[in-house]
Protein backbone atom coordinates (compact mmCIF):
# COMPACT_ATOMS: atom_id res chain seq x y z
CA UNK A 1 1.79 13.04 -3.74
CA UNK A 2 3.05 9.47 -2.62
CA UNK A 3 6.57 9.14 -1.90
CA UNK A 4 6.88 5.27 -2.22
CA UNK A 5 6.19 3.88 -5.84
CA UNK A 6 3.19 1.57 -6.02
CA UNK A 7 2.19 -1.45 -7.70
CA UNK A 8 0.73 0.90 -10.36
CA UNK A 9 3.80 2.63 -11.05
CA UNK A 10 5.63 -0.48 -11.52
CA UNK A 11 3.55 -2.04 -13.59
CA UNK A 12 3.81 1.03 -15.64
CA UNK A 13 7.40 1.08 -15.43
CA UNK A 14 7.12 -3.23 -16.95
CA UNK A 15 4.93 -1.85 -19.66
CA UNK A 16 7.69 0.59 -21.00
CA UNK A 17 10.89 -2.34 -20.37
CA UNK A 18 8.44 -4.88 -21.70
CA UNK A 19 8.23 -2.61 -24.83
CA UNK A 20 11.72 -1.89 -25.28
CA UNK A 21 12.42 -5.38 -24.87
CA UNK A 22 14.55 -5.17 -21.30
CA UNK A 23 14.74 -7.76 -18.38
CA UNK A 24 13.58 -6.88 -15.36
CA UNK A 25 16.21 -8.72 -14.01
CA UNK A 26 18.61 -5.70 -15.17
CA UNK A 27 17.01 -3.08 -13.38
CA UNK A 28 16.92 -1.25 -10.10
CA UNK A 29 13.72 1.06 -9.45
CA UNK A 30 14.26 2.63 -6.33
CA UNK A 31 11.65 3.01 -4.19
CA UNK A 32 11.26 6.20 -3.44
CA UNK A 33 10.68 9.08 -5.45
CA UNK A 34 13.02 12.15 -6.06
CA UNK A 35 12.46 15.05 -8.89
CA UNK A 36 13.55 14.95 -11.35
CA UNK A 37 13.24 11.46 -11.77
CA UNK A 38 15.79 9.82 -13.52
CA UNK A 39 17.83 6.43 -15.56
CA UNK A 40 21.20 4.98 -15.39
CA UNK A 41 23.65 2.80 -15.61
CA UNK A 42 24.77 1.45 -12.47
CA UNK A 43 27.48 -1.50 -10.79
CA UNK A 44 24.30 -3.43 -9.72
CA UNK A 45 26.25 -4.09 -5.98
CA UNK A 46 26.11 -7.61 -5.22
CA UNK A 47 24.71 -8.62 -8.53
CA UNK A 48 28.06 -8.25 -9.94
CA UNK A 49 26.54 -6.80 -13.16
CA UNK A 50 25.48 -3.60 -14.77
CA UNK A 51 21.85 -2.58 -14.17
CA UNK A 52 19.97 0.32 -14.87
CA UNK A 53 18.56 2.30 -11.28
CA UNK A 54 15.57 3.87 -12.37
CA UNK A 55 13.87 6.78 -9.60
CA UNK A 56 10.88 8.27 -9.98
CA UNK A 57 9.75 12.04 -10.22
CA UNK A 58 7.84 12.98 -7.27
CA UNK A 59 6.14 16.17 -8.21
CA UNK A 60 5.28 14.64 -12.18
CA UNK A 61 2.60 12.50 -12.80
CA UNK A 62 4.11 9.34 -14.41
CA UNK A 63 1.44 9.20 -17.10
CA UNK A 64 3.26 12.41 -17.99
CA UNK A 65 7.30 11.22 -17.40
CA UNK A 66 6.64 7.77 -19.25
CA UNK A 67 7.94 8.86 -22.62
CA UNK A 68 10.64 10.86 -21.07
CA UNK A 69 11.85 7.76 -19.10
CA UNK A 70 11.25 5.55 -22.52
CA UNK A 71 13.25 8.11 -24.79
CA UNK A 72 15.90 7.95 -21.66
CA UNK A 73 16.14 4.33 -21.87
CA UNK A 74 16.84 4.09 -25.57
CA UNK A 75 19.44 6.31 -25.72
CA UNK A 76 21.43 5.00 -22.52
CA UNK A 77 20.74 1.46 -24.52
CA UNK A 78 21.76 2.16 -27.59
CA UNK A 79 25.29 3.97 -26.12
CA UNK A 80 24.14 7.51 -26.74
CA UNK A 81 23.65 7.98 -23.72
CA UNK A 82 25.96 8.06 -20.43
């Protein structure tokens, strides 16, 4: 398996923000991947605002982490989640 996301996974990765309705400009997709992948809220750095880092599994296909990763981000939006 690849350990540097591609321009396939990120465009995978838009589809799901572009669904949920959230701006790219508020999240941080690391680029390389570490099991078990994961979401959350982070400082942003120099941004000076909160963003959400988003890593990658490395061992799962994405196809198969997708809904995980969407379920994820709904919760953490919607306060559930930490």
């Amino acid at each position: 398996m690849d350990e540097i996301i591609t321009m396939e996974d990120m465009a995978a990765i838009y589809e799901v923000l572009d669904e949920l309705g959230i701006d790219r400009e508020f999240i941080n997709v690391e680029l390389g991947k570490e099991d078990p992948g994961s979401w959350a809220k982070a400082d942003g750095g120099m941004m000076k605002r909160e963003v959400v880092e988003i890593t990658l599994p490395l061992t799962t296909p994405l196809a198969h982490w997708l809904p995980t990763l969407k379920a994820g981000l709904q919760e953490l939006l919607s306060g559930e989640g930490s």
